[in-house]
Protein backbone atom coordinates (compact mmCIF):
# COMPACT_ATOMS: atom_id res chain seq x y z
CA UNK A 1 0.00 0.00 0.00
CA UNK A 2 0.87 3.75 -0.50
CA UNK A 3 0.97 5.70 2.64
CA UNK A 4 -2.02 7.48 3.34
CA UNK A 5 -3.94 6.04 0.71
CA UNK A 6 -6.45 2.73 0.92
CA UNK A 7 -5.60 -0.51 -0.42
CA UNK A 8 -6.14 -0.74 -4.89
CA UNK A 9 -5.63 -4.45 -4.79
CA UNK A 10 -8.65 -3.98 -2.37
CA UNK A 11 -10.94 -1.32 -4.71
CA UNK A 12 -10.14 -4.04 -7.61
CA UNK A 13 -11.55 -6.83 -5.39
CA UNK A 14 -14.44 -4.99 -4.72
CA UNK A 15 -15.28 -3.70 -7.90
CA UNK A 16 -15.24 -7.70 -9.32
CA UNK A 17 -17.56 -8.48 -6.59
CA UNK A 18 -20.06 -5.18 -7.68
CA UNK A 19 -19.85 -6.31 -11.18
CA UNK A 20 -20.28 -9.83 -10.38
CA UNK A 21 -23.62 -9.30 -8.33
CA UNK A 22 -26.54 -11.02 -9.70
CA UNK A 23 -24.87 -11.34 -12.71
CA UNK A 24 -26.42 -14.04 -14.21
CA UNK A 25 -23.71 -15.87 -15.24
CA UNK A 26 -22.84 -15.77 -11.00
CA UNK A 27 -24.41 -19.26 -10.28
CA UNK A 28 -24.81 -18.89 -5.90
CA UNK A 29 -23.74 -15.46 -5.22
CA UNK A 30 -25.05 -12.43 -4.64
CA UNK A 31 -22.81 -9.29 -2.88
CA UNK A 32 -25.15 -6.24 -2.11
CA UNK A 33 -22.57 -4.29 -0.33
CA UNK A 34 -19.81 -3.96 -3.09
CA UNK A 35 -21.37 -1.25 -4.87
CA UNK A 36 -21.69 1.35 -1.96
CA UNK A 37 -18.33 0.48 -0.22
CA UNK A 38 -16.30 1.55 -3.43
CA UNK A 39 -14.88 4.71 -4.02
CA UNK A 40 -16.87 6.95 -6.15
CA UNK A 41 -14.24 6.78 -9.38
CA UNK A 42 -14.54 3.16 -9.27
CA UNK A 43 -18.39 3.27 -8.22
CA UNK A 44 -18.99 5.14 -11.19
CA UNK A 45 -17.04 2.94 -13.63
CA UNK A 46 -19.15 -0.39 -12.28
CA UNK A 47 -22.37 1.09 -12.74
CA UNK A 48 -21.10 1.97 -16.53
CA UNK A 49 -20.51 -1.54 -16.94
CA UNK A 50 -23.60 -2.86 -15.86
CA UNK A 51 -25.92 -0.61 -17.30
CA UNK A 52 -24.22 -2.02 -20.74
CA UNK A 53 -23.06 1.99 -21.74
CA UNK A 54 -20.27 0.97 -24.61
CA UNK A 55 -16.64 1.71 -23.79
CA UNK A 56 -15.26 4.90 -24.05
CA UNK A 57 -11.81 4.22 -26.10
CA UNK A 58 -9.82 0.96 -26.30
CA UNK A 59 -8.32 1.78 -22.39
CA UNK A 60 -12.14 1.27 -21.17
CA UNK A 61 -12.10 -2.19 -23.53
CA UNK A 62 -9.74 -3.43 -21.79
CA UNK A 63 -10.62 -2.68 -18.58
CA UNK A 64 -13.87 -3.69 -18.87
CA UNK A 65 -12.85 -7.31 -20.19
CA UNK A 66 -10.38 -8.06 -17.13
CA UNK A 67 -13.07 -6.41 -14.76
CA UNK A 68 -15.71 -9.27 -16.43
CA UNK A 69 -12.65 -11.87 -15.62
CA UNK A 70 -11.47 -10.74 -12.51
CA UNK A 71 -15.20 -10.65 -10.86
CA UNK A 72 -15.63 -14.61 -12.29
CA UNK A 73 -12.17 -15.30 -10.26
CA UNK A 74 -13.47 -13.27 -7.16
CA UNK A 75 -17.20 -15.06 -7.38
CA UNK A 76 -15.63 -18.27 -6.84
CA UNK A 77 -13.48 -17.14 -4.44
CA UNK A 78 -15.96 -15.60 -2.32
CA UNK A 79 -18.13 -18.80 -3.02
CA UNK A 80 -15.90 -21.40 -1.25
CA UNK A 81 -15.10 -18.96 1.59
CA UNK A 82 -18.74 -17.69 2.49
CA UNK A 83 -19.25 -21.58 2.48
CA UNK A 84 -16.36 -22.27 4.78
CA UNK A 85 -17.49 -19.55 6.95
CA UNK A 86 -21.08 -20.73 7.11
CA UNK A 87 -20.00 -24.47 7.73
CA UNK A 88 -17.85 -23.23 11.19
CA UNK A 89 -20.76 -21.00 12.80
CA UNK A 90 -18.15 -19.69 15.24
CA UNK A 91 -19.57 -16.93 17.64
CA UNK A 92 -16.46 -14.75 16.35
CA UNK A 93 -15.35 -13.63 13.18
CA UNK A 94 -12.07 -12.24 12.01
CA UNK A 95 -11.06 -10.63 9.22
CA UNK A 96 -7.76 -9.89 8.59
CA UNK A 97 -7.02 -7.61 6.15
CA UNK A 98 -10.49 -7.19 5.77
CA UNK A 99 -10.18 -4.06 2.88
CA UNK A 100 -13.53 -3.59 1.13
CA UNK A 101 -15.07 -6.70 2.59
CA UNK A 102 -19.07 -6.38 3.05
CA UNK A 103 -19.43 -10.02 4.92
CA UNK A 104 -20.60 -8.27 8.02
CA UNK A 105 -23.24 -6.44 6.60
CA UNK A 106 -24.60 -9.21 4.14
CA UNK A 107 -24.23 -12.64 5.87
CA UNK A 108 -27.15 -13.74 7.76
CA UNK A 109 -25.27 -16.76 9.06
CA UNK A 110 -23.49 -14.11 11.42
CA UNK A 111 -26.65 -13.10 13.07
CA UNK A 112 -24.98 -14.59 16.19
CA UNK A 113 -21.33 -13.50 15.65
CA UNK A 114 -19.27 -10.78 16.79
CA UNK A 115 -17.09 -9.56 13.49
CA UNK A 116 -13.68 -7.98 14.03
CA UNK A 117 -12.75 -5.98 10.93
CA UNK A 118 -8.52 -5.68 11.06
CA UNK A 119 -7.41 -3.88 8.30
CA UNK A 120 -4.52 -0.99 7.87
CA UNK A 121 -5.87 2.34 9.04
CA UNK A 122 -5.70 3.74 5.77
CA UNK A 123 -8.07 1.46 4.29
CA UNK A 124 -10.34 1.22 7.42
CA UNK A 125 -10.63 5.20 6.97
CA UNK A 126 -12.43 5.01 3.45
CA UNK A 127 -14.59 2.32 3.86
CA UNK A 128 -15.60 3.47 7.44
CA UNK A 129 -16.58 6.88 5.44
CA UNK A 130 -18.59 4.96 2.80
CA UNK A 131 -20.11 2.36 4.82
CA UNK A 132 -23.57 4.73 5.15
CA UNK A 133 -26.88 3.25 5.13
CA UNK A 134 -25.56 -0.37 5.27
CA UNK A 135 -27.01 -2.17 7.89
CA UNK A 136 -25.08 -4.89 9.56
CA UNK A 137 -26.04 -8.67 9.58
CA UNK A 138 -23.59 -9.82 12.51
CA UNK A 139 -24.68 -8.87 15.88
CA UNK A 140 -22.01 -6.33 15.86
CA UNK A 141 -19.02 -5.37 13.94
CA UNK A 142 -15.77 -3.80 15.63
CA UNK A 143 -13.12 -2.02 13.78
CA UNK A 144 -9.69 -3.39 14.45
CA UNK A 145 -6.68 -0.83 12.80
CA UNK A 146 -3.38 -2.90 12.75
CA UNK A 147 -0.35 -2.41 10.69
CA UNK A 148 0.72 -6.29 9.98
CA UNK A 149 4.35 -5.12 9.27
CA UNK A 150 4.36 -3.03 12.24
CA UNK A 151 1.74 -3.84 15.10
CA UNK A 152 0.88 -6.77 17.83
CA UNK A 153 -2.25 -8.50 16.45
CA UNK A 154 -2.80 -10.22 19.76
CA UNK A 155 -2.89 -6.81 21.63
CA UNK A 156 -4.98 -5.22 19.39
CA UNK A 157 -7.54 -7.76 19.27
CA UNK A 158 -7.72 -8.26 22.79
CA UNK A 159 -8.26 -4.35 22.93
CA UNK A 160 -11.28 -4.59 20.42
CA UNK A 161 -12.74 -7.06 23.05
CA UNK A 162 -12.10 -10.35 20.74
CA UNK A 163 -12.64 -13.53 23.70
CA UNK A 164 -9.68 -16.07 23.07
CA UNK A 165 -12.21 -18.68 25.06
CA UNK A 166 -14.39 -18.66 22.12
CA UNK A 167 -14.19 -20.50 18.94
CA UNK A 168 -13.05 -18.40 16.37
CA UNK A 169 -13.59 -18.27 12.73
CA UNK A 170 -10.37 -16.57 10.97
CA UNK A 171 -10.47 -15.02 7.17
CA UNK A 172 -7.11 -14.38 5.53
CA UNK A 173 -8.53 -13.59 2.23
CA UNK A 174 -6.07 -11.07 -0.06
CA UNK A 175 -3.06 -10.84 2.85
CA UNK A 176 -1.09 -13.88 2.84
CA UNK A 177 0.82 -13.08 -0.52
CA UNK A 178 1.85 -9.48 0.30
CA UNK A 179 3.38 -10.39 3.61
CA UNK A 180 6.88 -11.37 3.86
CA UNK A 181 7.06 -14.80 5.51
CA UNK A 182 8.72 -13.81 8.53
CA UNK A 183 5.14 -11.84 9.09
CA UNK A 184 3.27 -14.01 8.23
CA UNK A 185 4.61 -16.75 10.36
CA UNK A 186 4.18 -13.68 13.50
CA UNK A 187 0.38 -13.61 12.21
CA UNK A 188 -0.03 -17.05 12.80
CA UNK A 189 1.62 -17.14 15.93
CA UNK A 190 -1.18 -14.90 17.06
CA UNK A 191 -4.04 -16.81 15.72
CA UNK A 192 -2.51 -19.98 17.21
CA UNK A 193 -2.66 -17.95 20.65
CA UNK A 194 -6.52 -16.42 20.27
CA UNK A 195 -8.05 -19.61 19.01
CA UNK A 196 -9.51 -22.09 21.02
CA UNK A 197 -10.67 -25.13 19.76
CA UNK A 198 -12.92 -25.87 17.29
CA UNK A 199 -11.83 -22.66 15.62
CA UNK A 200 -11.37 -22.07 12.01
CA UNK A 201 -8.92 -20.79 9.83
CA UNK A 202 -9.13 -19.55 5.39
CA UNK A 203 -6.74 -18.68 3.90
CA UNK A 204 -6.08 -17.60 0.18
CA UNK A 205 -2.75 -17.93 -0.91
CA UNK A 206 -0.35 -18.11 -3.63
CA UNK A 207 1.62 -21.52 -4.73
CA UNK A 208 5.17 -21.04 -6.89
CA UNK A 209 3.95 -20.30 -10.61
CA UNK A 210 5.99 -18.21 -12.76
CA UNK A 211 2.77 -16.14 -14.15
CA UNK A 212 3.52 -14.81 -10.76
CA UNK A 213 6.29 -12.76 -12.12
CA UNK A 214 4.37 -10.75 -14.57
CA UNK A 215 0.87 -10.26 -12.15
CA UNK A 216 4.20 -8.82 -9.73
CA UNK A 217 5.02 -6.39 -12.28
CA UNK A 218 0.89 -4.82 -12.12
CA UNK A 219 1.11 -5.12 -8.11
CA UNK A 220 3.91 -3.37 -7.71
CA UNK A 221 3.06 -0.45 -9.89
CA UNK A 222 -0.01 0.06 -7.38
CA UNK A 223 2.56 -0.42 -4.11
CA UNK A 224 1.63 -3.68 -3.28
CA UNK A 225 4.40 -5.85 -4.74
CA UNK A 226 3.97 -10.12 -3.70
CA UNK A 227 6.39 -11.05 -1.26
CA UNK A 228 5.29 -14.79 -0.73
CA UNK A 229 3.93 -18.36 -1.93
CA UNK A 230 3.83 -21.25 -0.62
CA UNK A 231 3.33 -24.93 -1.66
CA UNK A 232 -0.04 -26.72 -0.87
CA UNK A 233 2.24 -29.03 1.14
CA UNK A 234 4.48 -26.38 2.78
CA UNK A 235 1.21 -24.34 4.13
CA UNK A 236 -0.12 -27.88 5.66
CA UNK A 237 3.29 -27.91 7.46
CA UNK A 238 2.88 -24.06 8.34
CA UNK A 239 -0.74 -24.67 9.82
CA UNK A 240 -0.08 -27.78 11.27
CA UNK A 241 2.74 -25.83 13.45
CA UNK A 242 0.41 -23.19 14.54
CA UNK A 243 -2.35 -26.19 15.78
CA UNK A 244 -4.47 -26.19 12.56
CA UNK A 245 -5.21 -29.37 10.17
CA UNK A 246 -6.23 -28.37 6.77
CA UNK A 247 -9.11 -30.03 5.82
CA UNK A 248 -9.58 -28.81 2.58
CA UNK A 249 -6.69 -27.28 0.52
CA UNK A 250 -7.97 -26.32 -3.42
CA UNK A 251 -6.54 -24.52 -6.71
CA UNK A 252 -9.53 -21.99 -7.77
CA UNK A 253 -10.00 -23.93 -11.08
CA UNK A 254 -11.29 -27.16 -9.05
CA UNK A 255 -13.44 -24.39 -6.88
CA UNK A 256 -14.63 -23.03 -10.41
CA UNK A 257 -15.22 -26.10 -12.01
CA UNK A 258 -18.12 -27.09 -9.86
CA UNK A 259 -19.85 -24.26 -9.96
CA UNK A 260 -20.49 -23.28 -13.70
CA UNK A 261 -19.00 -24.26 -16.84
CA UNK A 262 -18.56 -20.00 -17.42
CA UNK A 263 -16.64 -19.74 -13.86
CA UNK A 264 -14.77 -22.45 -15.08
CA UNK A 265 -13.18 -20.80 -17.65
CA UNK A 266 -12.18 -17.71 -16.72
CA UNK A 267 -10.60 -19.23 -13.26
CA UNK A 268 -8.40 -21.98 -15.90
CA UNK A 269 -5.28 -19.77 -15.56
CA UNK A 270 -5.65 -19.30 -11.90
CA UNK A 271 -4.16 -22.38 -10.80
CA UNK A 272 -1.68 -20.83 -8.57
CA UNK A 273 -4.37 -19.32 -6.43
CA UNK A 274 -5.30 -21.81 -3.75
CA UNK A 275 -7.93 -21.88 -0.86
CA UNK A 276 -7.05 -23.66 2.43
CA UNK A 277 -9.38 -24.28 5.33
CA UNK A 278 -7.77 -25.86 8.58
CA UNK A 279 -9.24 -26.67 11.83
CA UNK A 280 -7.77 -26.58 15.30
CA UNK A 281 -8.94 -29.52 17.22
CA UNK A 282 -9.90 -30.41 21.07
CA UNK A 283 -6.74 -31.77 22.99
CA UNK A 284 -6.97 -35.73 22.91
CA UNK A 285 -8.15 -36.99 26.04
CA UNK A 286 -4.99 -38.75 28.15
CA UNK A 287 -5.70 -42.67 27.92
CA UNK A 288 -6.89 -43.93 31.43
């Protein structure tokens, strides 16, 4: 990220999930919230899209065509993790990095769950400004700022009021990759701490793929170069360190496949994106 300025690999997110909404190619997914929580420029350049105005110049082709990609990627995405999220039903809900994220205030399943939005202050200023009429869908929603380079996780959850008695449901949607692994490892150490068991852990992340190189080259133009990736056996290992056991670990083209032959397509090249959900378990009982 820039200083002072909100996350672009986050606007970019959100504007995939706007254009994606009721789309009907968007088999299972529906994201009322995207539209409002964008910035106006980017508001304004959604709402283009879907009312079907033609492009203005070849620039506006072009973005319009990796806009229609990106928000097939981000539908299935969101898809597996909503799911994840609803399969848990933990009483607490964190999302780190949570950028334009609208889970909060369009989930019914967290009717019962205290969310904790931790994000980088910067971003947590705009959307905080934009979040208006929105009403939220988890009993309550509490704004966590932390600096993941920079600040204690742990303390700053425990400030927010975050209960490390409770089971915990943890989203690590668009982080993992732009976080050296040195901080990532310190993020984990603090999950491992705040989670008791039966919580939950998702995390999107990066395997080795050398399309990596040139997506690196687009990132880092906007200040948010990739600094990590990780094997599908290497982030069992990580997990499995910090007390979690993946139970699921998937590429987004298997996540695509099964839910439209459209989705499918446009998520063929994304193999090095991969989802992983892991569990922390109950102690085993001592034998008698």
């Amino acid at each position: 990220m820039k200083p002072g300025q909100e996350s672009q690999t986050a606007v970019l997110v959100c504007m995939a999930r706007a254009i994606g909404h009721d789309a009907p190619w968007a088999v299972k997914f529906t994201d009322p919230t995207a539209l409002a929580l964008l910035p106006d420029d980017a508001r304004a350049r959604v709402e283009r899209m879907r009312a079907g105005a033609p492009p203005r110049g070849l620039r506006e082709r072009i973005e319009r065509r990796l806009g229609d990609r990106r928000a097939r990627v981000m539908v299935a995405r969101t898809i597996a993790i909503d799911d994840a999220v609803r399969e848990a039903g933990s009483p607490q809900l964190v999302i780190l990095g949570a950028g334009l994220d609208g889970r909060p205030w369009r989930m019914p399943e967290l009717r019962d769950a205290v969310a904790f939005e931790v994000d980088h202050p910067d971003s947590q200023r705009g959307k905080r400004a934009r979040l208006g009429a929105l009403t939220p869908t988890a009993r309550d929603v509490r704004f966590v700022p932390v600096d993941f380079e920079r600040d204690r996780l742990g303390d700053a959850l425990a400030a927010a009021g975050h209960d490390p008695g409770l089971a915990t449901t943890w989203i690590w949607e668009g982080v993992v990759m732009y976080l050296a692994p040195d901080d990532v490892e310190a993020t984990l150490a603090a999950v491992e701490q705040r989670s008791a068991p039966a919580s939950r852990i998702i995390i999107a992340y990066h395997s080795p793929a050398l399309v990596l190189r040139l997506v690196n080259l687009v990132l880092s133009r906007l200040g948010e170069p990739l600094r990590s990736a990780y094997t599908a056996a290497d982030m069992r290992a990580l997990l499995a360190a910090h007390g979690f056991t993946v139970s699921h670990d998937e590429n987004l083209p298997t996540i695509g496949e099964a839910l439209s032959p459209d989705i499918s397509r446009a998520t063929r090249v994304m193999k090095h994106l991969r989802i992983a959900t892991a569990d922390r378990r109950a102690p085993a009982e001592p034998p008698p």
